[in-house]
PDB file of N, CA and C in Angstrom:
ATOM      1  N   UNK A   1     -13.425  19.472 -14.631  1.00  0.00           N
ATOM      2  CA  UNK A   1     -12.735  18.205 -14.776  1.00  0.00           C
ATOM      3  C   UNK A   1     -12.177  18.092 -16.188  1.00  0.00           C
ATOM      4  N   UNK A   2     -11.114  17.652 -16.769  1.00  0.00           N
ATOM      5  CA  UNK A   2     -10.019  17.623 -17.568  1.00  0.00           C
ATOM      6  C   UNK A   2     -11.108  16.171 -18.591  1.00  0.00           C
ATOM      7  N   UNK A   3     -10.632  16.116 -19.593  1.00  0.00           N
ATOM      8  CA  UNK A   3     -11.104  15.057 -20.287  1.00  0.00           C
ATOM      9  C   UNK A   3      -9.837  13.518 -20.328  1.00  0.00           C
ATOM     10  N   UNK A   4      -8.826  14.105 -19.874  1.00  0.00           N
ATOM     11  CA  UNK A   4      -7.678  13.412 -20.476  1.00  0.00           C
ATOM     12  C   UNK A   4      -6.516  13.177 -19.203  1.00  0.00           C
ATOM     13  N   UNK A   5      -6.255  12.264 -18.589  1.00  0.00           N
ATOM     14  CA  UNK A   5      -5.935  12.247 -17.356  1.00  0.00           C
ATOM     15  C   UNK A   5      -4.736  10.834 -17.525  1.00  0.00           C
ATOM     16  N   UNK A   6      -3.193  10.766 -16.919  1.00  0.00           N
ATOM     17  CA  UNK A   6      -2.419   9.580 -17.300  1.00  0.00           C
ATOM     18  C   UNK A   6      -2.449   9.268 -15.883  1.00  0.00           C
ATOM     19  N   UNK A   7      -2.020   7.844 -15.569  1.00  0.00           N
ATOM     20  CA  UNK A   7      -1.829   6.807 -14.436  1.00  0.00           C
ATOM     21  C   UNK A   7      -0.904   7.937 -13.328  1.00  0.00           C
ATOM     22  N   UNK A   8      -0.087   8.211 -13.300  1.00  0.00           N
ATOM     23  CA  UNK A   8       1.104   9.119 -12.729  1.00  0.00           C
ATOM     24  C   UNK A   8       0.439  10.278 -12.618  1.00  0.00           C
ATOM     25  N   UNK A   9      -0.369  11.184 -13.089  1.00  0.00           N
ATOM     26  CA  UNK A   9      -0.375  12.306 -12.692  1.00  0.00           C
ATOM     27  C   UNK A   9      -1.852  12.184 -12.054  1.00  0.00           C
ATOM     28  N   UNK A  10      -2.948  11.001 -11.975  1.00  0.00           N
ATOM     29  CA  UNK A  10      -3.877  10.624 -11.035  1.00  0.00           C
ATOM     30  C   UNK A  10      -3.000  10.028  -9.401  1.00  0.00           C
ATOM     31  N   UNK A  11      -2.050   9.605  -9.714  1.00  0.00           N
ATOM     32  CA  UNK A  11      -1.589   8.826  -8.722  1.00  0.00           C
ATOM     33  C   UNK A  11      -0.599  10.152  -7.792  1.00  0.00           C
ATOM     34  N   UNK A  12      -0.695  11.189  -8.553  1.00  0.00           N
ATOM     35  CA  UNK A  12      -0.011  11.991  -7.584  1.00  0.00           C
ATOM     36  C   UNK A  12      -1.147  12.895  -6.997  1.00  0.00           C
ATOM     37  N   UNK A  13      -2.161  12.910  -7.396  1.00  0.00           N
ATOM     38  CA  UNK A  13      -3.119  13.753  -6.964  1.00  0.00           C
ATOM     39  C   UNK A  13      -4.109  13.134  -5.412  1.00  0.00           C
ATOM     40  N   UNK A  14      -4.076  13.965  -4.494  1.00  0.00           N
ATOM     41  CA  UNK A  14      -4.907  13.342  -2.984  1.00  0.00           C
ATOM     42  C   UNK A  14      -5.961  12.638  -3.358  1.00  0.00           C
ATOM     43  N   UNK A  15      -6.195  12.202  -2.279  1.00  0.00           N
ATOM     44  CA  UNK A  15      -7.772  11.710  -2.190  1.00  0.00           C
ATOM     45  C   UNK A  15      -8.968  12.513  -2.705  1.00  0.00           C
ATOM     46  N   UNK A  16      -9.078  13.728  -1.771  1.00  0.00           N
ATOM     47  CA  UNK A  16      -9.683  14.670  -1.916  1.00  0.00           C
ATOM     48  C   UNK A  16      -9.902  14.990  -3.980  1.00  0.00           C
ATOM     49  N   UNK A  17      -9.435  15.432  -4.548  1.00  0.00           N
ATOM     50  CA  UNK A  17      -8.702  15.869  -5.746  1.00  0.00           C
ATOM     51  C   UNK A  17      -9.753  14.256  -6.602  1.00  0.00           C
ATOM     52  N   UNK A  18      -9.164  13.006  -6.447  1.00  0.00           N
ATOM     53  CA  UNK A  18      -9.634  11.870  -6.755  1.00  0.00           C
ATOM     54  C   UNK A  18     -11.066  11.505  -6.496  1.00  0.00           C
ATOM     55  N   UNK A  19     -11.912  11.941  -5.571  1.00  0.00           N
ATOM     56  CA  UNK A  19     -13.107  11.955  -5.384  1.00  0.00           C
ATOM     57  C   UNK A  19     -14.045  13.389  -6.262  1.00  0.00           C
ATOM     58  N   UNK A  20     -12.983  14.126  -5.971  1.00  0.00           N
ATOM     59  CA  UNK A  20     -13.574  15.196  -7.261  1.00  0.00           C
ATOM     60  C   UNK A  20     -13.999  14.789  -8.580  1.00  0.00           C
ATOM     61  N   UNK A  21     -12.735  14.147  -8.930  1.00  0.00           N
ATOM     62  CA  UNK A  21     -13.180  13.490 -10.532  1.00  0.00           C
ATOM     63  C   UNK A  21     -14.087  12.044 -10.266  1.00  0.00           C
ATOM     64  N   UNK A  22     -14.161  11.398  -9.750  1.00  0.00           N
ATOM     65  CA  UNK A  22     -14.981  10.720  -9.222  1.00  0.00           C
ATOM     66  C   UNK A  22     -16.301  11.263  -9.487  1.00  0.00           C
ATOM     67  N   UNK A  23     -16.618  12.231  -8.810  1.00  0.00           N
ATOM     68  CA  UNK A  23     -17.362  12.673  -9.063  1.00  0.00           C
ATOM     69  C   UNK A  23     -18.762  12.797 -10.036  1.00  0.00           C
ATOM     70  N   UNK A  24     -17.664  13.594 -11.069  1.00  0.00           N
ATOM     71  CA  UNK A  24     -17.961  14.316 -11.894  1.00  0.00           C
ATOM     72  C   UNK A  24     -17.970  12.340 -13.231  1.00  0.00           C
ATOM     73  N   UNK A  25     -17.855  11.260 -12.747  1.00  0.00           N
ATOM     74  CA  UNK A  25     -17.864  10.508 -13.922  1.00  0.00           C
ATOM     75  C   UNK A  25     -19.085   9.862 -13.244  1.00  0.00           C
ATOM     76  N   UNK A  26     -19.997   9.152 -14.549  1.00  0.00           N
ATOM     77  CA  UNK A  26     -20.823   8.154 -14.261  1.00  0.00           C
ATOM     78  C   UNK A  26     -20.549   6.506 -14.774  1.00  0.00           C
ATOM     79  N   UNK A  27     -20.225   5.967 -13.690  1.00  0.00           N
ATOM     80  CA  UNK A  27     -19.302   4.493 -13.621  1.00  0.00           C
ATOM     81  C   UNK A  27     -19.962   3.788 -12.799  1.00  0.00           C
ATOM     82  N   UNK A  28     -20.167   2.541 -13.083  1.00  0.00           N
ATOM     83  CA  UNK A  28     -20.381   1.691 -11.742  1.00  0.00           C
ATOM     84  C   UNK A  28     -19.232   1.615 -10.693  1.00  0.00           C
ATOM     85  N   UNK A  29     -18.045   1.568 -11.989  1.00  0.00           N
ATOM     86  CA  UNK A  29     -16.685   1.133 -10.978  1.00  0.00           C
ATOM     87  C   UNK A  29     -16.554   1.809  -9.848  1.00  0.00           C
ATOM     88  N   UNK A  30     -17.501   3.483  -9.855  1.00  0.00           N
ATOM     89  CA  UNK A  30     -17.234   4.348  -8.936  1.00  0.00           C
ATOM     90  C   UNK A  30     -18.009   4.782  -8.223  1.00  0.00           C
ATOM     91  N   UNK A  31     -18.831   4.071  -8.015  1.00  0.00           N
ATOM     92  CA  UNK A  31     -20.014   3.773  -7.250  1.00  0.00           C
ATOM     93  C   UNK A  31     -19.411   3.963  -5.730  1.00  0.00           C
ATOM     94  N   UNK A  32     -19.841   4.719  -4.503  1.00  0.00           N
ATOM     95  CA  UNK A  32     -19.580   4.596  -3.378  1.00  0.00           C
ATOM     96  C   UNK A  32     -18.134   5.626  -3.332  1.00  0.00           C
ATOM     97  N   UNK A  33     -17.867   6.552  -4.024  1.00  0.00           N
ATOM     98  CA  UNK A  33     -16.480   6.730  -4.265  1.00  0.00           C
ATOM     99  C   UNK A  33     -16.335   7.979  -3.234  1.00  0.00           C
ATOM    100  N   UNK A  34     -17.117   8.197  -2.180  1.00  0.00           N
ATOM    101  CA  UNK A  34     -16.939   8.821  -0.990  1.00  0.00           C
ATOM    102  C   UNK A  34     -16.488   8.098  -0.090  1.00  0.00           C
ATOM    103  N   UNK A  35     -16.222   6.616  -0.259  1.00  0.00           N
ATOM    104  CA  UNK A  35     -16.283   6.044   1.510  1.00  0.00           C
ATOM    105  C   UNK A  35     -14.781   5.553   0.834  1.00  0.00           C
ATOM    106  N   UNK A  36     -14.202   5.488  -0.669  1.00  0.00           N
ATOM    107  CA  UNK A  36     -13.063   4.631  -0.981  1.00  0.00           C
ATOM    108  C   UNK A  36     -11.845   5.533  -0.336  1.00  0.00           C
ATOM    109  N   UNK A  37     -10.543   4.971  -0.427  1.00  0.00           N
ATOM    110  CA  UNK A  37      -9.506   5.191   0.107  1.00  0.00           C
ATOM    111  C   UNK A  37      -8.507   5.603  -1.264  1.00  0.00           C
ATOM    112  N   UNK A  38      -7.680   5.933  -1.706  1.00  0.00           N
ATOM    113  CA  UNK A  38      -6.852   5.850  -2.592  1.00  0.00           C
ATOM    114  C   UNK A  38      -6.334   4.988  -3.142  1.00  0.00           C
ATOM    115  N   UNK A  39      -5.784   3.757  -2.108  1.00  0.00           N
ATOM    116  CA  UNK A  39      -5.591   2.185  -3.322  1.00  0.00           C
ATOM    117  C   UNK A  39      -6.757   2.048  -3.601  1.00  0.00           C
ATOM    118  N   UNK A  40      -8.127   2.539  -3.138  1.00  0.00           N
ATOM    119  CA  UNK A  40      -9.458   1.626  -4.475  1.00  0.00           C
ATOM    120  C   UNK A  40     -10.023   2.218  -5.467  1.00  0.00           C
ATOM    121  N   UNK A  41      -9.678   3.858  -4.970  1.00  0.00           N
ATOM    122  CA  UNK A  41     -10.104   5.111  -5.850  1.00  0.00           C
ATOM    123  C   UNK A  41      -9.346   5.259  -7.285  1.00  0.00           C
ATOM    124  N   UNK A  42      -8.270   4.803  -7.324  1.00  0.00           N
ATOM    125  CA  UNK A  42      -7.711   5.112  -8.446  1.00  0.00           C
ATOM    126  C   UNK A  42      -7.884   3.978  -9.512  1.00  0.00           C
ATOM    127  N   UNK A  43      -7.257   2.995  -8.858  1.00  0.00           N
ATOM    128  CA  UNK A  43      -8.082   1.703 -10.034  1.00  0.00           C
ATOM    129  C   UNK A  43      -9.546   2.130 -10.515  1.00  0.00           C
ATOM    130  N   UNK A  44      -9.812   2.194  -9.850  1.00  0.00           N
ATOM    131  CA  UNK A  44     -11.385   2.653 -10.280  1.00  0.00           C
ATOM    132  C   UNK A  44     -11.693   3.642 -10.806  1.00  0.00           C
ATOM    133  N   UNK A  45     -11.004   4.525 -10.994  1.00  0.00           N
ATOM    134  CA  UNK A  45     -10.953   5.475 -11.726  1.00  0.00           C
ATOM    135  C   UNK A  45     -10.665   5.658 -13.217  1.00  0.00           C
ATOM    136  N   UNK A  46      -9.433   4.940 -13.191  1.00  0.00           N
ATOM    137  CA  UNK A  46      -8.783   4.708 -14.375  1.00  0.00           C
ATOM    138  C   UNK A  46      -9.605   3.644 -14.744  1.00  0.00           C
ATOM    139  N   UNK A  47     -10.350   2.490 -14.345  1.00  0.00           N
ATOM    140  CA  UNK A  47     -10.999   1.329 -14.975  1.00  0.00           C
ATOM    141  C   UNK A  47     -12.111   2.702 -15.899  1.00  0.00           C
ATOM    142  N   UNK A  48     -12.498   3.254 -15.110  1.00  0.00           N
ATOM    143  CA  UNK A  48     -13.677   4.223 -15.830  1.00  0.00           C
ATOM    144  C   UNK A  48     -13.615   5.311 -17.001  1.00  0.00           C
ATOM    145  N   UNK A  49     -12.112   5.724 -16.707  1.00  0.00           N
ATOM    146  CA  UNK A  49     -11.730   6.817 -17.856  1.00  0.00           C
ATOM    147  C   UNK A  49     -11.106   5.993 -18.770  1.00  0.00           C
ATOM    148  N   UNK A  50     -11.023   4.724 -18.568  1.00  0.00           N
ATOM    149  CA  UNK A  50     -10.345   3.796 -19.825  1.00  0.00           C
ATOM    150  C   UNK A  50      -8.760   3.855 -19.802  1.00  0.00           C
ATOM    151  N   UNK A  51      -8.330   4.513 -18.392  1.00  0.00           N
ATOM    152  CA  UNK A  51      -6.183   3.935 -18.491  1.00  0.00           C
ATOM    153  C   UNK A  51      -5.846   2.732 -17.879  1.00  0.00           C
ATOM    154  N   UNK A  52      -4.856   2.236 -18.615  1.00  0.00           N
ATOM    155  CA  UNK A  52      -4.680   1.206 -18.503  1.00  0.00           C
ATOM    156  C   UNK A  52      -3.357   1.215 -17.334  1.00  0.00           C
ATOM    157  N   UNK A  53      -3.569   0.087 -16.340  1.00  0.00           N
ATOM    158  CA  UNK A  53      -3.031   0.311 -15.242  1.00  0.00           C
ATOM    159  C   UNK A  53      -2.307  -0.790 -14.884  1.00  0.00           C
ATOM    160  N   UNK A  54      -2.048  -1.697 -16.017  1.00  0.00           N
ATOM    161  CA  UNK A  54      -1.316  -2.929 -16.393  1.00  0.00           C
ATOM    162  C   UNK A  54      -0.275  -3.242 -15.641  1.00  0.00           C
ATOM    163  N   UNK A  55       0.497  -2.335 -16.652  1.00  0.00           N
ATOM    164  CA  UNK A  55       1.641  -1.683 -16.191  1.00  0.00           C
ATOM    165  C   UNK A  55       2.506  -1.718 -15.305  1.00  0.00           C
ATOM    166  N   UNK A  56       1.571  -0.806 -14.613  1.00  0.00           N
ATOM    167  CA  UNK A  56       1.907  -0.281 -13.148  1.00  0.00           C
ATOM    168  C   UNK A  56       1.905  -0.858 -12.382  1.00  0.00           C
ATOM    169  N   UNK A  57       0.312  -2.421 -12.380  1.00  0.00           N
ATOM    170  CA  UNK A  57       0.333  -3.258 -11.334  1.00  0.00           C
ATOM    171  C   UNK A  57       1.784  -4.691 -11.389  1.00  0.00           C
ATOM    172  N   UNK A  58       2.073  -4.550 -12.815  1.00  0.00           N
ATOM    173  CA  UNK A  58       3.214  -5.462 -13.316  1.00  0.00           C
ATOM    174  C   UNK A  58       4.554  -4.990 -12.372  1.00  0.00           C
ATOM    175  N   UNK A  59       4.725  -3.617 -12.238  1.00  0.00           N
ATOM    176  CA  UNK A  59       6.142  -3.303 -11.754  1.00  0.00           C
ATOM    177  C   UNK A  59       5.784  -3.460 -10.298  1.00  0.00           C
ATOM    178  N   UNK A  60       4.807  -3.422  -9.571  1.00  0.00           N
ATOM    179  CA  UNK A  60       4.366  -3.566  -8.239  1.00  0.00           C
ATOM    180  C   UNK A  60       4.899  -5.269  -8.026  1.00  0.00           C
ATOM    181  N   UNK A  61       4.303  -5.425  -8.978  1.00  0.00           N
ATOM    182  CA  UNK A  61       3.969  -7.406  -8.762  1.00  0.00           C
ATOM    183  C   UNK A  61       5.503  -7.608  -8.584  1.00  0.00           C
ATOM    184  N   UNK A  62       6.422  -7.268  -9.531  1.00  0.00           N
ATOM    185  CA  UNK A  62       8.023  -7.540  -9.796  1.00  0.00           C
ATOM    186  C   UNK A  62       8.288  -7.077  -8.301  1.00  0.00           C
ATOM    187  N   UNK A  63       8.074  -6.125  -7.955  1.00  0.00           N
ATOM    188  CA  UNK A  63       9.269  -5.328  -7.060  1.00  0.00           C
ATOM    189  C   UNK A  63       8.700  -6.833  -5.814  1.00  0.00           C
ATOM    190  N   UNK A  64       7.555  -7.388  -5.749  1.00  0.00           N
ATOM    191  CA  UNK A  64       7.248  -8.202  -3.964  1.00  0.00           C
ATOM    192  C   UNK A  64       7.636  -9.595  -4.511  1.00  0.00           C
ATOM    193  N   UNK A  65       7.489  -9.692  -5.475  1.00  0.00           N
ATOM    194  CA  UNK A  65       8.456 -11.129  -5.952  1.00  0.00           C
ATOM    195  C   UNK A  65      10.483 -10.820  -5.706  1.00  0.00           C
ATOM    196  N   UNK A  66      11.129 -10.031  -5.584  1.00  0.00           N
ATOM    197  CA  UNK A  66      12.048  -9.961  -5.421  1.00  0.00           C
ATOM    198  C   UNK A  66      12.496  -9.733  -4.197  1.00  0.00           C
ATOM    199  N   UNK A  67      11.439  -9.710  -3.392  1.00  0.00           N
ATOM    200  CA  UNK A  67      10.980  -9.924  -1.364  1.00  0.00           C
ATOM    201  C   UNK A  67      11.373 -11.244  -0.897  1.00  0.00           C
ATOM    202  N   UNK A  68      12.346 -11.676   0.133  1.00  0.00           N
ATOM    203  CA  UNK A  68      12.803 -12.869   0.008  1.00  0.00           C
ATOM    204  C   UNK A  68      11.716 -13.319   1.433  1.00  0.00           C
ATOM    205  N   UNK A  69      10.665 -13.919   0.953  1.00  0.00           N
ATOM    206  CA  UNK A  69       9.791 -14.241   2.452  1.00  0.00           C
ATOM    207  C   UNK A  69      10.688 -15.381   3.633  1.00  0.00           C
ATOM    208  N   UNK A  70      12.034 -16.060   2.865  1.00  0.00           N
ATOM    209  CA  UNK A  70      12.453 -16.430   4.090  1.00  0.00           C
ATOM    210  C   UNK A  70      13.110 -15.727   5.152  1.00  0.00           C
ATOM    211  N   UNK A  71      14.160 -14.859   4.780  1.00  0.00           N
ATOM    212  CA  UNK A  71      15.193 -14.338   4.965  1.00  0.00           C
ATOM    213  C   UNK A  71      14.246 -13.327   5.958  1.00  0.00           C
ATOM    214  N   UNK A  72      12.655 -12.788   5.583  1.00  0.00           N
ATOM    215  CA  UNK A  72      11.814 -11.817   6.748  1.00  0.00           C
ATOM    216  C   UNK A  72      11.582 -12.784   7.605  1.00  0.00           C
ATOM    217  N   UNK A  73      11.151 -13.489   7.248  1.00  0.00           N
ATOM    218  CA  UNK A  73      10.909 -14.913   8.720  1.00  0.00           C
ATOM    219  C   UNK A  73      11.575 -14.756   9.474  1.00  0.00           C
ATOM    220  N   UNK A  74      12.631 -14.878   9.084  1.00  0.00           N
ATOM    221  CA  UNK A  74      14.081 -14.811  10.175  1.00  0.00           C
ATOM    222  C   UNK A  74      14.454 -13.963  11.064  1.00  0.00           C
ATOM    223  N   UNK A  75      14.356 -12.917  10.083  1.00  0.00           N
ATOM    224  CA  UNK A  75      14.011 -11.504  10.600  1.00  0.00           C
ATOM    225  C   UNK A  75      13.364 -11.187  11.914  1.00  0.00           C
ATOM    226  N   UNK A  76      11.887 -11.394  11.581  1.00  0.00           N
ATOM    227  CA  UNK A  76      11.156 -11.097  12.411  1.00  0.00           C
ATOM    228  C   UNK A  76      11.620 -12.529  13.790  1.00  0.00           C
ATOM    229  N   UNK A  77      11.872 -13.230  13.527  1.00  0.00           N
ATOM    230  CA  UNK A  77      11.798 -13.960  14.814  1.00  0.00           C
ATOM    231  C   UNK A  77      13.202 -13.819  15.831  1.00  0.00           C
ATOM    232  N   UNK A  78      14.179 -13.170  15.108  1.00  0.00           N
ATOM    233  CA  UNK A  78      15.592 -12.702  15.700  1.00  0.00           C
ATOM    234  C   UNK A  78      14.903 -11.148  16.304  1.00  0.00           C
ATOM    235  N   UNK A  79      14.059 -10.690  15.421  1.00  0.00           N
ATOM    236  CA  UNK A  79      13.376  -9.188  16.321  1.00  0.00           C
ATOM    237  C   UNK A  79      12.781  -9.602  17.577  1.00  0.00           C
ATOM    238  N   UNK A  80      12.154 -10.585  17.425  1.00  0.00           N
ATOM    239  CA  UNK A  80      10.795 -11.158  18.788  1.00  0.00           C
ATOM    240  C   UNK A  80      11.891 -11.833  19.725  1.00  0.00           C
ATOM    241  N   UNK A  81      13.134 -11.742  19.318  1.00  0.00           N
ATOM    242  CA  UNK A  81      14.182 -12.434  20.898  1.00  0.00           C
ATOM    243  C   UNK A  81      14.738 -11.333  21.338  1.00  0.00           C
ATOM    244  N   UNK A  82      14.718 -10.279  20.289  1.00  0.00           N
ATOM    245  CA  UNK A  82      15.713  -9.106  20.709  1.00  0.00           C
ATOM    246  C   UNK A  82      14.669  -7.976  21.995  1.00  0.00           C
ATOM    247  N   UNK A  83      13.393  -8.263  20.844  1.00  0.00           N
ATOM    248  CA  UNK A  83      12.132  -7.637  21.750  1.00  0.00           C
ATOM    249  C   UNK A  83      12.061  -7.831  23.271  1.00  0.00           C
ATOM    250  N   UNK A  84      12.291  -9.542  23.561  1.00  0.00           N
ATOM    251  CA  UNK A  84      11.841  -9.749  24.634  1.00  0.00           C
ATOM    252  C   UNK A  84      13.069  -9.598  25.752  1.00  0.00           C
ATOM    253  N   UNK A  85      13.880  -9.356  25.056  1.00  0.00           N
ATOM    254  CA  UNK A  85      14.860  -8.718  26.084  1.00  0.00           C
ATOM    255  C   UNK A  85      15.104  -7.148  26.773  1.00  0.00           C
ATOM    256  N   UNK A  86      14.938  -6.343  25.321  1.00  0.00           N
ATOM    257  CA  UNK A  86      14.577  -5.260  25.743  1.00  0.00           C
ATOM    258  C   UNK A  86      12.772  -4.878  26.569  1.00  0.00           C
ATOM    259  N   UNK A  87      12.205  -5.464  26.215  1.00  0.00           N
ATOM    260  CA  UNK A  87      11.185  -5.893  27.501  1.00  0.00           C
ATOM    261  C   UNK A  87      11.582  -5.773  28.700  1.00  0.00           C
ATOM    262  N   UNK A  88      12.772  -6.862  29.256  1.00  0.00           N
ATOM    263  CA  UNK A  88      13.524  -7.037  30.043  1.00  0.00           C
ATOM    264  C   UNK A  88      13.782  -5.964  31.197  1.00  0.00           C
ATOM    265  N   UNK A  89      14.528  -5.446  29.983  1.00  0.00           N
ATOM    266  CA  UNK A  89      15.600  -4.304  30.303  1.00  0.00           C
ATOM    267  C   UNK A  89      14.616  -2.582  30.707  1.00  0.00           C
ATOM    268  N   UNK A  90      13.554  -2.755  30.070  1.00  0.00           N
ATOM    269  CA  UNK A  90      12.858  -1.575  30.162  1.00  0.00           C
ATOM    270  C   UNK A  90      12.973  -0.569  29.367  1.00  0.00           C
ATOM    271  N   UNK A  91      13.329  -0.834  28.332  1.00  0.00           N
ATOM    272  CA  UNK A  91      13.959   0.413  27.417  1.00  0.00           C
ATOM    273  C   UNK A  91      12.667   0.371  26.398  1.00  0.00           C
ATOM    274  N   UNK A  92      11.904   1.811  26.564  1.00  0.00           N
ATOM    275  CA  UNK A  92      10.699   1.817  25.631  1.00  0.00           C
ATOM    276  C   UNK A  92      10.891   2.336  24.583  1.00  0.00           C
ATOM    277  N   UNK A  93      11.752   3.421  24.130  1.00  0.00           N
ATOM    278  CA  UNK A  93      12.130   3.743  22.597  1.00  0.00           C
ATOM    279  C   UNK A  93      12.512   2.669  22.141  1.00  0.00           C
ATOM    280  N   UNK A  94      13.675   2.202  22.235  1.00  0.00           N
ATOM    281  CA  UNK A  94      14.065   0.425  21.425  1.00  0.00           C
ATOM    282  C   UNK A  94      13.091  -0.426  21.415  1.00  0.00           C
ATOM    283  N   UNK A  95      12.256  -0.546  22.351  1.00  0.00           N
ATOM    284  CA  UNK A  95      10.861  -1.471  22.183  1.00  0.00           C
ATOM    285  C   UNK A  95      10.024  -1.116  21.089  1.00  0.00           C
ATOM    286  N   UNK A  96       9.997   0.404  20.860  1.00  0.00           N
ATOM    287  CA  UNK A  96       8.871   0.733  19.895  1.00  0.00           C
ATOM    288  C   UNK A  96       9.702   1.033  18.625  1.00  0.00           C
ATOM    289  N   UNK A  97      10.974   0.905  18.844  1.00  0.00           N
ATOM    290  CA  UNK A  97      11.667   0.405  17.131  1.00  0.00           C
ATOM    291  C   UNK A  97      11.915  -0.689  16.518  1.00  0.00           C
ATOM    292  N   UNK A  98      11.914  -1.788  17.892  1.00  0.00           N
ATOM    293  CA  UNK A  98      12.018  -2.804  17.175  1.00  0.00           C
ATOM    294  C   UNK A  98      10.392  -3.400  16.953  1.00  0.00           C
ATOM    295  N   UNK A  99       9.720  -3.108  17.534  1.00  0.00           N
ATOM    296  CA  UNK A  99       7.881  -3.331  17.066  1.00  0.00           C
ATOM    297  C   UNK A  99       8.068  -2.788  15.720  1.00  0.00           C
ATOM    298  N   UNK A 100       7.967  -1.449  15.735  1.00  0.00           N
ATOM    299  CA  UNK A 100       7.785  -0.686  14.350  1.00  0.00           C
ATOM    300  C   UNK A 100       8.910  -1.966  13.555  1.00  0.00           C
ATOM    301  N   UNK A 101       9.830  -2.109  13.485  1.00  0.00           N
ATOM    302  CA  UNK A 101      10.804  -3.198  12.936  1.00  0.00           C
ATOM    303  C   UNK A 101       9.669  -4.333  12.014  1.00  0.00           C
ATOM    304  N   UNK A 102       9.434  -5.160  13.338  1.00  0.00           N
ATOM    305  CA  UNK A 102       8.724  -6.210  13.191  1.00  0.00           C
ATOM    306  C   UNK A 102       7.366  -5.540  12.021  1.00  0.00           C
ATOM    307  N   UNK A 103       6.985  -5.394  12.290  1.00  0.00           N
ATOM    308  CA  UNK A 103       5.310  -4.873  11.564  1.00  0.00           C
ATOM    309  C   UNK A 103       5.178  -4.414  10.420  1.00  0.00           C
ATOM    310  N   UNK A 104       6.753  -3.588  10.462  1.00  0.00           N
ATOM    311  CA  UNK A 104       7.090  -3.240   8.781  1.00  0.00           C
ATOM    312  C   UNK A 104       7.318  -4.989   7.419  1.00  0.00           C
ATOM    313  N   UNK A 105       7.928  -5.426   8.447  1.00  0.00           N
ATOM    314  CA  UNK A 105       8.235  -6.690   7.596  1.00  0.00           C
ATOM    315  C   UNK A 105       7.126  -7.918   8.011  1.00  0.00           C
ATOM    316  N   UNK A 106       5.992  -7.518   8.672  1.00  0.00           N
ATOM    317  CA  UNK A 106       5.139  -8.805   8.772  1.00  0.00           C
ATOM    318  C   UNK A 106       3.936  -8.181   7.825  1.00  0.00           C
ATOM    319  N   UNK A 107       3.904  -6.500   7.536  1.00  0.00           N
ATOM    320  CA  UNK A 107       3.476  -6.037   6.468  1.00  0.00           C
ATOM    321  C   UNK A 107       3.960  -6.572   5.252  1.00  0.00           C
ATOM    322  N   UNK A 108       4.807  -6.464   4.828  1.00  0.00           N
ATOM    323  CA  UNK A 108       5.740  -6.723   3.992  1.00  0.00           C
ATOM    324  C   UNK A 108       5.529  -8.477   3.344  1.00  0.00           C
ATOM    325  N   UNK A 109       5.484  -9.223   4.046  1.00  0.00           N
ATOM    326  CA  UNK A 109       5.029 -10.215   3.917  1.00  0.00           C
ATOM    327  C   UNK A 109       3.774 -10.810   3.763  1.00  0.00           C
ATOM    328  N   UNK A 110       2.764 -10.257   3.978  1.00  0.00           N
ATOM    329  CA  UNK A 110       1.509 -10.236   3.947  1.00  0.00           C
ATOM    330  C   UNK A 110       1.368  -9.815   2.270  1.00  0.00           C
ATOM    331  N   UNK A 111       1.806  -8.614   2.202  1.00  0.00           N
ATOM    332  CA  UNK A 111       1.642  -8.136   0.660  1.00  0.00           C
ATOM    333  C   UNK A 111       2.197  -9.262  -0.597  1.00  0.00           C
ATOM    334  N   UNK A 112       3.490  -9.543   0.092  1.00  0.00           N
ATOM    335  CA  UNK A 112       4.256 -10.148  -0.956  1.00  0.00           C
ATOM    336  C   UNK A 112       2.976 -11.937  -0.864  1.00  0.00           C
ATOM    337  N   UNK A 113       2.700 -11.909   0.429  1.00  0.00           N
ATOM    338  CA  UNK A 113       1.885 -13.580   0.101  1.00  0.00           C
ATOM    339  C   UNK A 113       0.586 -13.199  -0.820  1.00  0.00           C
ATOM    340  N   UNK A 114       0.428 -12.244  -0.921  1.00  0.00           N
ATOM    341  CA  UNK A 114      -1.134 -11.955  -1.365  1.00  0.00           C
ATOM    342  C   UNK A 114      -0.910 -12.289  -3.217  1.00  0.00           C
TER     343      UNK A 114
END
């Protein structure tokens, strides 16, 4: 394990790779760091090796504030008329694009309300 590790070149590295160094540190933050996933592994990681991840969560925060939660509203409820027609009609690829549609942006919204 490396002594010296930046935000970007943890964040490109797997899970697998991230539980390695995990590992090898003694942290509370990283306590359990077999059962974590990658959004919890890396904060926690970096809380432990001391990088600061400020930053990074700042340009995250910017990019879902510039998410217009009305304009998905809309969205999604012009998808759920379009849905129920192709319902209708029987057409199951277009059904499962406009689902996938919908879910991307009720994701999307969820994040940005959080």
């Amino acid at each position: 394990m490396r002594d010296t590790y930046t935000y970007e070149e943890l964040k490109s590295l797997t899970v697998a790779d991230l539980r390695e160094i995990a590992k090898g540190l003694h942290h509370d933050v990283v306590q359990g760091y077999t059962q974590m996933n990658k959004e919890h592994l890396l904060p926690a990681i970096c809380a432990a090796l001391g990088i600061d991840t400020h930053h990074h969560r700042h340009q995250h925060h910017a990019h879902t504030m510039a998410f217009d939660k009305s304009t998905a509203k809309a969205q999604v409820r012009a998808l759920k008329v379009e849905r129920d027609k192709v319902i209708a009609a029987g057409n199951h690829e277009q059904l499962k694009a406009i689902r996938h549609q919908i879910h991307t942006l009720k994701h999307r919204l969820r994040i940005a309300s959080a």
